[in-house]
PDB file of N, CA and C in Angstrom:
ATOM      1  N   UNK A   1       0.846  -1.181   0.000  1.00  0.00           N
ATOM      2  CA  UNK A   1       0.000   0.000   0.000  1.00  0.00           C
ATOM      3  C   UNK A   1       0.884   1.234   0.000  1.00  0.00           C
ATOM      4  N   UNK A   2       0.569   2.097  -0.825  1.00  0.00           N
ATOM      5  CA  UNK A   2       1.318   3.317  -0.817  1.00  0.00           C
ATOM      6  C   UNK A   2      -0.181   4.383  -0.570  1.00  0.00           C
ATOM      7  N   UNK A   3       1.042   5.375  -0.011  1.00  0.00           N
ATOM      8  CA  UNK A   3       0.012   6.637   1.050  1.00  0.00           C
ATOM      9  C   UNK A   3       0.818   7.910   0.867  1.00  0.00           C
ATOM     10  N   UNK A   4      -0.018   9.046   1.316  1.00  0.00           N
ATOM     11  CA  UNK A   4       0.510  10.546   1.539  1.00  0.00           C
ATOM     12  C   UNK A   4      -0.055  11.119   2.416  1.00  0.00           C
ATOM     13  N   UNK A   5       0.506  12.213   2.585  1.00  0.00           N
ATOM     14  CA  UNK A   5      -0.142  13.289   3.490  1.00  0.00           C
ATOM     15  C   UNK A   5      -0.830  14.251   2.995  1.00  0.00           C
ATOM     16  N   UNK A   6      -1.637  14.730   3.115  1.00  0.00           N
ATOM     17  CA  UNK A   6      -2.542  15.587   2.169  1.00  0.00           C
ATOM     18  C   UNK A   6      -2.079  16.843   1.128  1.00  0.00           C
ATOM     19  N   UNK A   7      -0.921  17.278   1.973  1.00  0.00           N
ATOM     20  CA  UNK A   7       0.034  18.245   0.947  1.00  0.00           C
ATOM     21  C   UNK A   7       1.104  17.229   0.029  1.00  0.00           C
ATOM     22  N   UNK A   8       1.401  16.193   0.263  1.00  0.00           N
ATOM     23  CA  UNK A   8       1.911  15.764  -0.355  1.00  0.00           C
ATOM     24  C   UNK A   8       3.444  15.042   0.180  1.00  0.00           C
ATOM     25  N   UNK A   9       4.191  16.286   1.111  1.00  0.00           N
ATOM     26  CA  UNK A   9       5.061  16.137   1.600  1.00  0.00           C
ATOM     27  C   UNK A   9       6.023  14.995   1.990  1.00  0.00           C
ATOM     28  N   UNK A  10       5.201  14.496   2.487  1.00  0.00           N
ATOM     29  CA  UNK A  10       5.178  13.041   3.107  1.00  0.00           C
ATOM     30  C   UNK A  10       4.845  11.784   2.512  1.00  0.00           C
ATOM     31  N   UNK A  11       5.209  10.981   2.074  1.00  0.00           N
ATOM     32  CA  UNK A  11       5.049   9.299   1.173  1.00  0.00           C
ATOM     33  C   UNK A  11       5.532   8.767   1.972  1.00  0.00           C
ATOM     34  N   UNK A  12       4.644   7.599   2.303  1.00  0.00           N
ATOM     35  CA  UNK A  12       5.136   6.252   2.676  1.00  0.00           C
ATOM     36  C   UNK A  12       4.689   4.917   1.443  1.00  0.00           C
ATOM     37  N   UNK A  13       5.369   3.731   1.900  1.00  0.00           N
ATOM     38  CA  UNK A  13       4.666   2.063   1.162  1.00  0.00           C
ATOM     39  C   UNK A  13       5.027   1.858   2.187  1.00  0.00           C
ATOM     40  N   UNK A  14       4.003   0.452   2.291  1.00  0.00           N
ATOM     41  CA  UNK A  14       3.703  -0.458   2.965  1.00  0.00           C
ATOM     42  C   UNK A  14       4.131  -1.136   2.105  1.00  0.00           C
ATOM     43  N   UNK A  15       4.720  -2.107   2.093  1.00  0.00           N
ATOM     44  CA  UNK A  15       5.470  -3.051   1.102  1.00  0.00           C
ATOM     45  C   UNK A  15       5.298  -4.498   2.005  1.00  0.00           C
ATOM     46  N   UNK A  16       5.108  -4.956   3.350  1.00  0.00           N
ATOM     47  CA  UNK A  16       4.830  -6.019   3.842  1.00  0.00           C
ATOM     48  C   UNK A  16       3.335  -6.221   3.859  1.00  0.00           C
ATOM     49  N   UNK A  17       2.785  -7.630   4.715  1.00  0.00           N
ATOM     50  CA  UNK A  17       1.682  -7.609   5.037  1.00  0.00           C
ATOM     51  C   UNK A  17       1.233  -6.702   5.809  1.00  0.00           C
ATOM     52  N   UNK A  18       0.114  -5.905   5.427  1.00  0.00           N
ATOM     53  CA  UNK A  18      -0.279  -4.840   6.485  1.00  0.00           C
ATOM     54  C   UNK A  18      -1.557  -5.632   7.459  1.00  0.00           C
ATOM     55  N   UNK A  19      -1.525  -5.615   8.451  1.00  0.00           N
ATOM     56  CA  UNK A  19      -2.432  -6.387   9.621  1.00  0.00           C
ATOM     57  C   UNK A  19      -3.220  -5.174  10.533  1.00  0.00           C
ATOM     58  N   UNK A  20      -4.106  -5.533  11.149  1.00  0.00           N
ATOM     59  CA  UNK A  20      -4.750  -5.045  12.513  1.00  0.00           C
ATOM     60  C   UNK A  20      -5.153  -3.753  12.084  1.00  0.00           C
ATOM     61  N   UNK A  21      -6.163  -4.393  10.683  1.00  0.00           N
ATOM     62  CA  UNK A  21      -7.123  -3.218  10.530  1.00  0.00           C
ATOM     63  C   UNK A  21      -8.204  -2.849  11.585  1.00  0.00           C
ATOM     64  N   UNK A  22      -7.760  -1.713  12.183  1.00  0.00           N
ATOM     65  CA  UNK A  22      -8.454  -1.049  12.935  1.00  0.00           C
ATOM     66  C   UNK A  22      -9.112   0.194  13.386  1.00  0.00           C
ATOM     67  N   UNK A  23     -10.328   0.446  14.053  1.00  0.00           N
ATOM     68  CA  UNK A  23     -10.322   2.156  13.803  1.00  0.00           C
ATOM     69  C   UNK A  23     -10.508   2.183  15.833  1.00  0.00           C
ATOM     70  N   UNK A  24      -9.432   3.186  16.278  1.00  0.00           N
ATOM     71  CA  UNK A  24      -9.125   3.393  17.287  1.00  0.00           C
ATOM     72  C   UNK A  24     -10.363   4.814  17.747  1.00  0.00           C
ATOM     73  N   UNK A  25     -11.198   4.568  19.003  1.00  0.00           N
ATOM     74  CA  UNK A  25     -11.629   5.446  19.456  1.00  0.00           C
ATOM     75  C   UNK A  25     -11.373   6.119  20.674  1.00  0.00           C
ATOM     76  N   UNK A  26      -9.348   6.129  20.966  1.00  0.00           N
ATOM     77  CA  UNK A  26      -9.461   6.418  21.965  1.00  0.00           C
ATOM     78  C   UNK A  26      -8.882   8.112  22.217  1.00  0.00           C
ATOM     79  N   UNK A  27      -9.065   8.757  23.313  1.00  0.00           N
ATOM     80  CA  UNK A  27      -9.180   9.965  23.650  1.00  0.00           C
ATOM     81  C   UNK A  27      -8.327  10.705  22.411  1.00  0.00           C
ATOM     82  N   UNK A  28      -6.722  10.438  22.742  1.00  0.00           N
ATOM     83  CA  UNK A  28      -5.555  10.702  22.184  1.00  0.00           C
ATOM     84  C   UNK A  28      -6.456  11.030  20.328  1.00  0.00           C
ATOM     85  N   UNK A  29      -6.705   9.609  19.822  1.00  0.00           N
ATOM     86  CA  UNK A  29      -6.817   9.473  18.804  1.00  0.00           C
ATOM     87  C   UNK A  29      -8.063  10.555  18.125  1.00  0.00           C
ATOM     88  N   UNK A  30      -9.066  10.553  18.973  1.00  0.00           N
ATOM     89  CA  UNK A  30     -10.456  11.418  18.767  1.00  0.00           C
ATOM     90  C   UNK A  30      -9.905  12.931  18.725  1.00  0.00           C
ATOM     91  N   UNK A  31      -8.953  13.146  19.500  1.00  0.00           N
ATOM     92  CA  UNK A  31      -8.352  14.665  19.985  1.00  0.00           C
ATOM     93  C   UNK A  31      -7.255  14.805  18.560  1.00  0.00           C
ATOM     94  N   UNK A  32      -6.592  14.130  18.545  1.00  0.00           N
ATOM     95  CA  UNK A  32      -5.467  14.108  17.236  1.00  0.00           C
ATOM     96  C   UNK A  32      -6.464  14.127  15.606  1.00  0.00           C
ATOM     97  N   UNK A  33      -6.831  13.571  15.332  1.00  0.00           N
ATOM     98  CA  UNK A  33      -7.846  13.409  14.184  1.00  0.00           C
ATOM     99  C   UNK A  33      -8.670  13.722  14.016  1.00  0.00           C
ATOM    100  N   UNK A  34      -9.712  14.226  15.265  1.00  0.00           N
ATOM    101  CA  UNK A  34     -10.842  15.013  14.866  1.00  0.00           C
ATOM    102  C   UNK A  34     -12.374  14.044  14.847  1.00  0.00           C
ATOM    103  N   UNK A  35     -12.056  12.776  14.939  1.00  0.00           N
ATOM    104  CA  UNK A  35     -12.587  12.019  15.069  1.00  0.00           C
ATOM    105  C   UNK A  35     -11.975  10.486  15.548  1.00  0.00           C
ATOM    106  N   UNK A  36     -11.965   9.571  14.593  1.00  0.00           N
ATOM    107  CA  UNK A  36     -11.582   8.305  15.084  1.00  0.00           C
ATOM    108  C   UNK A  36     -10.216   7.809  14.505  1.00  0.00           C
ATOM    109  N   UNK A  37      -9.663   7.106  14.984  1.00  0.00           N
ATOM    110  CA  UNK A  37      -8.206   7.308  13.291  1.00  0.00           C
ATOM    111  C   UNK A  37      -7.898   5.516  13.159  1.00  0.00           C
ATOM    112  N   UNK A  38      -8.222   5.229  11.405  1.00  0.00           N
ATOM    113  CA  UNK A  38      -8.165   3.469  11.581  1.00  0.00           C
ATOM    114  C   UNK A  38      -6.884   3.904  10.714  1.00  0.00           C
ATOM    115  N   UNK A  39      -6.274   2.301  11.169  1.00  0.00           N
ATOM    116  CA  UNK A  39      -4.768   2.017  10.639  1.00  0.00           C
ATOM    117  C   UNK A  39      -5.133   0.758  10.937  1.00  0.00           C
ATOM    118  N   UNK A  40      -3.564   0.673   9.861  1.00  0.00           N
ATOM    119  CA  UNK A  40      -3.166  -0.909   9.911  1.00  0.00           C
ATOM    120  C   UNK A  40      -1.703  -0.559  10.444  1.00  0.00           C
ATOM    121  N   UNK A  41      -1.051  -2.051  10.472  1.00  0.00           N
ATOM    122  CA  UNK A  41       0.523  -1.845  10.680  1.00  0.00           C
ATOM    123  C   UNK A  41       1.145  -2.861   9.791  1.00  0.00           C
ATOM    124  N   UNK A  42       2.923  -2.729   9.778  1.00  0.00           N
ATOM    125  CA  UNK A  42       3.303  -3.630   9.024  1.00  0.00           C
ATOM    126  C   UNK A  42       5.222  -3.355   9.945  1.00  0.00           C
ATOM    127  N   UNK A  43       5.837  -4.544   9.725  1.00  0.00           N
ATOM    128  CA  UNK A  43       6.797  -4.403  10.357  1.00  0.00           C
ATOM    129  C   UNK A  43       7.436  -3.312   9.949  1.00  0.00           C
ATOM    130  N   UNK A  44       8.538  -2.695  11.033  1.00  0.00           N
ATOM    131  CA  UNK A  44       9.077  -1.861  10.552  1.00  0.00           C
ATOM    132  C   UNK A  44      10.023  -1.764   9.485  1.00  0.00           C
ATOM    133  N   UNK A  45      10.678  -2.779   8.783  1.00  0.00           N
ATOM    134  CA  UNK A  45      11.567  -3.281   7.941  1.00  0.00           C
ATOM    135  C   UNK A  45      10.432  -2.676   6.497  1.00  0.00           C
ATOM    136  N   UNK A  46       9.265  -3.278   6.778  1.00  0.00           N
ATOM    137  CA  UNK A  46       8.352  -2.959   5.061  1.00  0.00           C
ATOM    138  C   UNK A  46       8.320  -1.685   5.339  1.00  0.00           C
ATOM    139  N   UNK A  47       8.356  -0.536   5.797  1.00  0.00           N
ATOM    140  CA  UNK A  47       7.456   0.836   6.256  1.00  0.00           C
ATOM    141  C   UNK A  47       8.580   1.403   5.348  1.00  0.00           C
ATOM    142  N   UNK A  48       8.601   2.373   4.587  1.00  0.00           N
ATOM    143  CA  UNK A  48       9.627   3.182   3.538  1.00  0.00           C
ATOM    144  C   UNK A  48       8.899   4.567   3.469  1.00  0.00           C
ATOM    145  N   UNK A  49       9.388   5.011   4.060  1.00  0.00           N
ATOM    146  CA  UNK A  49       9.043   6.732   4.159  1.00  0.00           C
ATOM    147  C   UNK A  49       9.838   7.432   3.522  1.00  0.00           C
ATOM    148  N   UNK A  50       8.951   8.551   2.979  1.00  0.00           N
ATOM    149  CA  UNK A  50      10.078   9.899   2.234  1.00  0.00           C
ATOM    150  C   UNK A  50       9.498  11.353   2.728  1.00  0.00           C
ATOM    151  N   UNK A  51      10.283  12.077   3.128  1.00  0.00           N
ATOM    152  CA  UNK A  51       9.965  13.701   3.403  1.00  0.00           C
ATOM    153  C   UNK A  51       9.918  13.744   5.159  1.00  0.00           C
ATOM    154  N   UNK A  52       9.775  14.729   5.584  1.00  0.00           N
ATOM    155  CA  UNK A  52      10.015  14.394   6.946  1.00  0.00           C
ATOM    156  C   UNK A  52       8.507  14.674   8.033  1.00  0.00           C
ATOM    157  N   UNK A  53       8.852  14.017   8.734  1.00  0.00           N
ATOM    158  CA  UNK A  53       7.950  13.277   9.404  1.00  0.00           C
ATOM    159  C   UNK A  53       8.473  13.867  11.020  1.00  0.00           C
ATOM    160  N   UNK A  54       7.460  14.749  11.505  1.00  0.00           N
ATOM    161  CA  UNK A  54       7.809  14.940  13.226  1.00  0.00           C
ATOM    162  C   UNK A  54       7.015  13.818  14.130  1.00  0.00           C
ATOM    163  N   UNK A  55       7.957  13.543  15.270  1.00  0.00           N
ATOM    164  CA  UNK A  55       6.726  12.807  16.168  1.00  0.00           C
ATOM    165  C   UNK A  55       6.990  13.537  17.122  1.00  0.00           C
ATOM    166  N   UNK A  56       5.342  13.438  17.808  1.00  0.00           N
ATOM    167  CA  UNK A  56       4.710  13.840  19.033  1.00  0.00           C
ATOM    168  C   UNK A  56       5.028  12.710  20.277  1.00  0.00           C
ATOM    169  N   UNK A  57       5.815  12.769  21.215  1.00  0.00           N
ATOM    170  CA  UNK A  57       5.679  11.376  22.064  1.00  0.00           C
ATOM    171  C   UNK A  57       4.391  12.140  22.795  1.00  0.00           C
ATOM    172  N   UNK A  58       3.242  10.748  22.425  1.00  0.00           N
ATOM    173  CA  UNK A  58       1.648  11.168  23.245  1.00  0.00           C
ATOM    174  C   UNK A  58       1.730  10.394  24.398  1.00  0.00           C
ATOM    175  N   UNK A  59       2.724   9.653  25.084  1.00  0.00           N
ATOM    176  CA  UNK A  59       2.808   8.778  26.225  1.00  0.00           C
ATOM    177  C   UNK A  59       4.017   8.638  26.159  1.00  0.00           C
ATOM    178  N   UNK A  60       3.971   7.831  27.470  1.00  0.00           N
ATOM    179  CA  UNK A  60       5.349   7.236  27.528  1.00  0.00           C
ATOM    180  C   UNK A  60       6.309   5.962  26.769  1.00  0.00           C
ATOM    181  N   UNK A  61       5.357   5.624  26.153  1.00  0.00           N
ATOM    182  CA  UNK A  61       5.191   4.413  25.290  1.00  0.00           C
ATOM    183  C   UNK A  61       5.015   4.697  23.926  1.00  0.00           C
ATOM    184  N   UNK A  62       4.266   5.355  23.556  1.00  0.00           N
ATOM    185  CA  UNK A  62       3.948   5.685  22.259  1.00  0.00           C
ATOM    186  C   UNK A  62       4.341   6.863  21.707  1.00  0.00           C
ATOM    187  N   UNK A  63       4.363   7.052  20.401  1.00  0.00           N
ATOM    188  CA  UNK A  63       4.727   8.105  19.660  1.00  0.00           C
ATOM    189  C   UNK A  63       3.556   8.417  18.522  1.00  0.00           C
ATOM    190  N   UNK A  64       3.421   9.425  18.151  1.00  0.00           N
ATOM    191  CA  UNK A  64       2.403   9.588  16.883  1.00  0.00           C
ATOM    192  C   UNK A  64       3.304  10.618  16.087  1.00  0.00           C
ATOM    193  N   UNK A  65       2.969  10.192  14.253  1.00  0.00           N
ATOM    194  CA  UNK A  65       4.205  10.866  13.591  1.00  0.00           C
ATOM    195  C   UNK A  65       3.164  11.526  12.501  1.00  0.00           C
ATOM    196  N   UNK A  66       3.367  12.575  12.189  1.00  0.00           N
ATOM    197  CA  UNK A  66       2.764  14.206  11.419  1.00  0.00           C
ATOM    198  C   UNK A  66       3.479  14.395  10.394  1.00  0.00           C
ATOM    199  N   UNK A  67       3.066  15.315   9.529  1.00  0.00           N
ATOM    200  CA  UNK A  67       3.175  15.965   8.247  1.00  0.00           C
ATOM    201  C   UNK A  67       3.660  17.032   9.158  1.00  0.00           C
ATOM    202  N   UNK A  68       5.444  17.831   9.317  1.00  0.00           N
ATOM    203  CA  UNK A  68       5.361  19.190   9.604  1.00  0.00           C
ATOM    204  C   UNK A  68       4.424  20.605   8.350  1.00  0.00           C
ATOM    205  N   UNK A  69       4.049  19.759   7.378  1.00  0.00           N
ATOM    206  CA  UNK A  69       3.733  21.316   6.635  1.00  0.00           C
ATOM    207  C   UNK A  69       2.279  21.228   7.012  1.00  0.00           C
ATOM    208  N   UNK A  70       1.422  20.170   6.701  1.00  0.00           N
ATOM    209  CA  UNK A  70      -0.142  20.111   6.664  1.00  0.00           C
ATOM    210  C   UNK A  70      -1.076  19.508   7.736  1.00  0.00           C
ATOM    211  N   UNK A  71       0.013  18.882   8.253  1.00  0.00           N
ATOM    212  CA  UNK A  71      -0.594  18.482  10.074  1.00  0.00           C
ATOM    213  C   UNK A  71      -1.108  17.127  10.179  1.00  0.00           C
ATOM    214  N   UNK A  72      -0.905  16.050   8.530  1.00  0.00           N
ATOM    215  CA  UNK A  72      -1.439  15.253   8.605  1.00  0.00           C
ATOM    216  C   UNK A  72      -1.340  14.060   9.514  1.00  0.00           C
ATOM    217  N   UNK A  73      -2.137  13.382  10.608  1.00  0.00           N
ATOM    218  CA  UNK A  73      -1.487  12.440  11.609  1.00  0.00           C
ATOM    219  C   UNK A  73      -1.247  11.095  10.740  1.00  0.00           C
ATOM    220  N   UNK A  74      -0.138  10.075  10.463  1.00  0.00           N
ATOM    221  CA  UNK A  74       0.122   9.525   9.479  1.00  0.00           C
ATOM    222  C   UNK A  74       0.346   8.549  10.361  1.00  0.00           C
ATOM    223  N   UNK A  75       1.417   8.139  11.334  1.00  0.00           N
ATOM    224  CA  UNK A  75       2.043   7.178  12.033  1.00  0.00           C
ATOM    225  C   UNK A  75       1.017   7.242  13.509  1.00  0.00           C
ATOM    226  N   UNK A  76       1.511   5.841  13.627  1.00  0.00           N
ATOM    227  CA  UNK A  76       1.735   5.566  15.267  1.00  0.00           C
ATOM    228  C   UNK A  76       2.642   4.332  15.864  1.00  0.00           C
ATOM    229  N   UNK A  77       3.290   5.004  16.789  1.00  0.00           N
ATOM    230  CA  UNK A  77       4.196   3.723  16.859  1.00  0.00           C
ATOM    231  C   UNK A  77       4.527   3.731  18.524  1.00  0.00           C
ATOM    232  N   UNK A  78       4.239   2.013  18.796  1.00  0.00           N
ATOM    233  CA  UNK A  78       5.036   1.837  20.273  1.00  0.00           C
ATOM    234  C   UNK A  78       6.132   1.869  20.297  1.00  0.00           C
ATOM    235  N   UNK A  79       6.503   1.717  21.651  1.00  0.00           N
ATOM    236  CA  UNK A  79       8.389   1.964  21.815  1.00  0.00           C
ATOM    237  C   UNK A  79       8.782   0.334  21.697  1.00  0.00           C
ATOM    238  N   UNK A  80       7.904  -0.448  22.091  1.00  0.00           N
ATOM    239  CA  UNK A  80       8.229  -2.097  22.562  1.00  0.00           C
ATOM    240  C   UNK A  80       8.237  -2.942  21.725  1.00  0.00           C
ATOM    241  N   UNK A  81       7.575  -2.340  19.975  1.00  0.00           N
ATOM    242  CA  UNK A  81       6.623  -3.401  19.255  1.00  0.00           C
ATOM    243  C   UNK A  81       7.534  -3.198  17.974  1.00  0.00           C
ATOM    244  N   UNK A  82       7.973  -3.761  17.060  1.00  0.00           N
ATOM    245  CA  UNK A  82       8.744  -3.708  15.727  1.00  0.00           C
ATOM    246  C   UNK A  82       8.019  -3.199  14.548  1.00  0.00           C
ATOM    247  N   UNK A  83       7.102  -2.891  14.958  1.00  0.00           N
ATOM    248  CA  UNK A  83       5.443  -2.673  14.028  1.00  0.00           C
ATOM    249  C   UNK A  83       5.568  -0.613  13.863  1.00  0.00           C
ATOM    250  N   UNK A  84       5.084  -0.722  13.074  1.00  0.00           N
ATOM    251  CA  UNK A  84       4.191   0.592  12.663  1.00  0.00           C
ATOM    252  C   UNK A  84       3.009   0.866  12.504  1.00  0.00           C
ATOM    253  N   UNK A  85       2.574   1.779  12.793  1.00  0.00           N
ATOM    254  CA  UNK A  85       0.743   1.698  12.191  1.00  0.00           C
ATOM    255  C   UNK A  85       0.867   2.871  10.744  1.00  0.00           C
ATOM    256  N   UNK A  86       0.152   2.835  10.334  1.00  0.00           N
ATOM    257  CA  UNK A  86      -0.005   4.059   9.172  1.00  0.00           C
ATOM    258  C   UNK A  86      -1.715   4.133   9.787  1.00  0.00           C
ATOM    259  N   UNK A  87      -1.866   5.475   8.682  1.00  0.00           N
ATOM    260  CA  UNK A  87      -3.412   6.003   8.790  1.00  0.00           C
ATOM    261  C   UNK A  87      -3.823   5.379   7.291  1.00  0.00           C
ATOM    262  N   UNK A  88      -4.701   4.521   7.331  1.00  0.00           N
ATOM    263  CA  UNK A  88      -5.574   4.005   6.028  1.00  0.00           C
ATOM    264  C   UNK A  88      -6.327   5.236   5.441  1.00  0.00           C
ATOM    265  N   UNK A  89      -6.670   6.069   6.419  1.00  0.00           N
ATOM    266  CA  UNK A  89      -7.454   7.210   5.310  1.00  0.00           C
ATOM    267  C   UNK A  89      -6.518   8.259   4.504  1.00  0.00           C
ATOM    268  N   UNK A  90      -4.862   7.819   5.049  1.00  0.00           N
ATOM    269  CA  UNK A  90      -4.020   8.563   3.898  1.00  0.00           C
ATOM    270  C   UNK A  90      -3.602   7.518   2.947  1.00  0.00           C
ATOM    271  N   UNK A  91      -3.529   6.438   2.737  1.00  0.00           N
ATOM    272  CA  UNK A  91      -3.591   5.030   1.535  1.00  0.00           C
ATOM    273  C   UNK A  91      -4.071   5.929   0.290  1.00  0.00           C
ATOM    274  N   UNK A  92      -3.395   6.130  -0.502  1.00  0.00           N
ATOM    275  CA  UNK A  92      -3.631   6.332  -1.682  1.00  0.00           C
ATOM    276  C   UNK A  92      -4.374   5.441  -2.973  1.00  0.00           C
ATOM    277  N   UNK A  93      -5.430   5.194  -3.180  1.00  0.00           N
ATOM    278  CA  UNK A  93      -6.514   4.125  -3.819  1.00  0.00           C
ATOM    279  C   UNK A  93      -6.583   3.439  -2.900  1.00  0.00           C
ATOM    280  N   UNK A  94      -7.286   2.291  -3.266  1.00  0.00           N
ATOM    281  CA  UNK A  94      -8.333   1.379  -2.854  1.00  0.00           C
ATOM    282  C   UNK A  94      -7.550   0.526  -1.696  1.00  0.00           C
ATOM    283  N   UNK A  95      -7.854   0.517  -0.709  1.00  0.00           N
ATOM    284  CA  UNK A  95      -7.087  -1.037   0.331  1.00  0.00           C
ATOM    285  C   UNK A  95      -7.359  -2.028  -0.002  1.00  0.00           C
ATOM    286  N   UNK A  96      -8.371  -2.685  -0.487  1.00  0.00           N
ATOM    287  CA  UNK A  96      -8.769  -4.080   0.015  1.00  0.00           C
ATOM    288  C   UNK A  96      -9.037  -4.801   1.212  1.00  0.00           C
ATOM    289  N   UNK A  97      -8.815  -4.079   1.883  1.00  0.00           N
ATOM    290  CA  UNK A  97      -9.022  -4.383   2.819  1.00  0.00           C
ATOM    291  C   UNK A  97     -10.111  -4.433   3.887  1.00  0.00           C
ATOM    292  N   UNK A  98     -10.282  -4.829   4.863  1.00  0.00           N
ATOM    293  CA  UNK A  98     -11.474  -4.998   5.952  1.00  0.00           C
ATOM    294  C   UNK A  98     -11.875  -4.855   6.849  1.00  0.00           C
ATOM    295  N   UNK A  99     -11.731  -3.768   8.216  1.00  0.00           N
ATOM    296  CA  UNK A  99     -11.929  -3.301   9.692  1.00  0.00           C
ATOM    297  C   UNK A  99     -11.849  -5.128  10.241  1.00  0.00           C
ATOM    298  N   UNK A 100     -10.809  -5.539  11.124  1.00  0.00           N
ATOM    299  CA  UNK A 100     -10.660  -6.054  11.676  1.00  0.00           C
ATOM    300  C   UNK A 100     -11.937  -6.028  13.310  1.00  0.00           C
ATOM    301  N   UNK A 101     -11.297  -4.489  13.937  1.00  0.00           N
ATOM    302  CA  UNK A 101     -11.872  -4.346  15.278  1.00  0.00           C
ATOM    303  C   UNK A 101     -12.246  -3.069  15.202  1.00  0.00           C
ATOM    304  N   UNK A 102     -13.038  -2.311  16.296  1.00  0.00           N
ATOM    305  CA  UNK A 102     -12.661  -1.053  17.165  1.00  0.00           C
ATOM    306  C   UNK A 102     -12.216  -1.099  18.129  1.00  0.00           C
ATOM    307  N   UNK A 103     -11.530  -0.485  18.809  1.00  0.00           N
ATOM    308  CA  UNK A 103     -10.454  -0.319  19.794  1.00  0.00           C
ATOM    309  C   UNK A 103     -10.693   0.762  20.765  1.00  0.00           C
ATOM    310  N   UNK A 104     -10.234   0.651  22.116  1.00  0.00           N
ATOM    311  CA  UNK A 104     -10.811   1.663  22.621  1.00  0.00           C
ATOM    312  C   UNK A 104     -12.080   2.478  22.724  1.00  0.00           C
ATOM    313  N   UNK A 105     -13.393   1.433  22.482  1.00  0.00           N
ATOM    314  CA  UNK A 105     -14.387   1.965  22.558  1.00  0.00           C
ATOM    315  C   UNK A 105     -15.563   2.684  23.746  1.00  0.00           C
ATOM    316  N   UNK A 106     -14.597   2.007  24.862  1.00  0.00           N
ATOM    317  CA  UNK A 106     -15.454   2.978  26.082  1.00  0.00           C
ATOM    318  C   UNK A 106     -14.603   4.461  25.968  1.00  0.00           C
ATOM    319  N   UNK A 107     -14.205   5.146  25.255  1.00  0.00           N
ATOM    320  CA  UNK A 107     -13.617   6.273  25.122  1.00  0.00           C
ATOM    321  C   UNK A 107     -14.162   6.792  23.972  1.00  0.00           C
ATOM    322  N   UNK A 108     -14.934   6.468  23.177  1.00  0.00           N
ATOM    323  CA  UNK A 108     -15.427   6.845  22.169  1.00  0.00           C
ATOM    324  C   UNK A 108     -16.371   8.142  22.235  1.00  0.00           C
ATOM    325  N   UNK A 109     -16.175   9.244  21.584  1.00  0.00           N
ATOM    326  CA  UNK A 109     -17.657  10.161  21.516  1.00  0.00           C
ATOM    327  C   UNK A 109     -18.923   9.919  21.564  1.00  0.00           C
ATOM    328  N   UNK A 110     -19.773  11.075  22.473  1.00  0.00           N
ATOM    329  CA  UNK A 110     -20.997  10.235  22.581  1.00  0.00           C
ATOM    330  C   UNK A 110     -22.265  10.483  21.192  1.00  0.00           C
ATOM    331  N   UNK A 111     -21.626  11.419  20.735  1.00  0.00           N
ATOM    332  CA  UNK A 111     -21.860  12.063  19.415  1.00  0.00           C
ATOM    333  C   UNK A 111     -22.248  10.949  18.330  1.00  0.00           C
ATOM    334  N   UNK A 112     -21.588   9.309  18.360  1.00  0.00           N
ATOM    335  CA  UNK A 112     -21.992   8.850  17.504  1.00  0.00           C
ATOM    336  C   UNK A 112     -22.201   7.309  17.813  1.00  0.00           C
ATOM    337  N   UNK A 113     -22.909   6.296  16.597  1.00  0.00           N
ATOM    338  CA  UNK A 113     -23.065   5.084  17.301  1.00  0.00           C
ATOM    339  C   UNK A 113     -21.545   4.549  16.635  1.00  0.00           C
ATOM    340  N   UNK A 114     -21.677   3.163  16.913  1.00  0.00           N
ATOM    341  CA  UNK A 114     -20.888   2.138  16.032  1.00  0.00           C
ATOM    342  C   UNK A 114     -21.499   1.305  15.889  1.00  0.00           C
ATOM    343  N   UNK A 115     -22.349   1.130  14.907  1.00  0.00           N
ATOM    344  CA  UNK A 115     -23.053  -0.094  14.271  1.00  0.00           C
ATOM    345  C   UNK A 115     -22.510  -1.110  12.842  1.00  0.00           C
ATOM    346  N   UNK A 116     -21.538  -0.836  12.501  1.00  0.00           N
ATOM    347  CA  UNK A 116     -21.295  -1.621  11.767  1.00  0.00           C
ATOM    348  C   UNK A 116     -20.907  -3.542  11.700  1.00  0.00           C
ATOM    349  N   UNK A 117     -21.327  -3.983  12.851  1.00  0.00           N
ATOM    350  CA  UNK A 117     -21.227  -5.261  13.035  1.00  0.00           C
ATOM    351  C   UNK A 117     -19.730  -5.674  13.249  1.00  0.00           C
ATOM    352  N   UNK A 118     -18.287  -5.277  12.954  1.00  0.00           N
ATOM    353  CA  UNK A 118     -17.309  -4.991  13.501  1.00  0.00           C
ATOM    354  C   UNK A 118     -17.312  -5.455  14.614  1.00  0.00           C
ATOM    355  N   UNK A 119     -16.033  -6.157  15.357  1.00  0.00           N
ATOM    356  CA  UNK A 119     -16.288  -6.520  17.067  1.00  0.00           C
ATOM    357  C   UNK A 119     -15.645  -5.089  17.402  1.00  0.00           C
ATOM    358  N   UNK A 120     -16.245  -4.895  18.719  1.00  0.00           N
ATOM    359  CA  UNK A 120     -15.306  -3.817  19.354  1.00  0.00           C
ATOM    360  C   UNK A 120     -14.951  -4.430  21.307  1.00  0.00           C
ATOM    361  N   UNK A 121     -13.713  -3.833  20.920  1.00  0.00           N
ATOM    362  CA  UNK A 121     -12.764  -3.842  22.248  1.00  0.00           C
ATOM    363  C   UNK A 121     -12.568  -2.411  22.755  1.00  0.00           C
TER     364      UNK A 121
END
């Protein structure tokens, strides 16, 4: 899967299996995105980035990585895990792909449902 950031700045591929399609509803993520933010991940070895990329450490554990020109939230990454996440809604064409889970759903806005039959955690 190849992706951007909305100005452009920023390219990544996904060049491995991308896994753990998910759309995260938790605080961090609702506050960062504006809403909910789904990703997948893929080891860090497939992840090939170009242009530069700031991260935010949002914990002590985690990091989330931005577009410095257009603000786009693109990455997320633990400190412990060999994995990356990307943002699927910057995937450039079609995924193929399928919402695994929701995540973090007792943190979710009360603003909306989740009915899509999806399990949620």
């Amino acid at each position: 899967m190849k992706g951007s950031c909305l100005c452009g700045s920023v390219t990544f591929e996904a060049a491995g299996k991308a896994e753990g399609f998910a759309v995260c509803h938790c605080t961090q993520c609702r506050k960062q995105s504006g809403f909910s933010w789904s990703s997948a991940h893929v080891s860090d070895e497939s992840l090939a980035v170009r242009g530069e990329v700031r991260w935010y450490q949002s914990s002590e554990k985690a990091r989330r990585g931005f577009c410095p020109v257009c603000g786009s939230f693109l990455f997320w990454k633990h400190a412990d895990d060999p994995h990356t996440s990307f943002a699927l809604g910057a995937v450039d064409g079609p995924t193929g792909a399928r919402l695994e889970k929701h995540i973090f759903t007792r943190d979710k806005g009360d603003y909306y449902r989740i009915a899509d039959g999806v399990p949620q955690v």
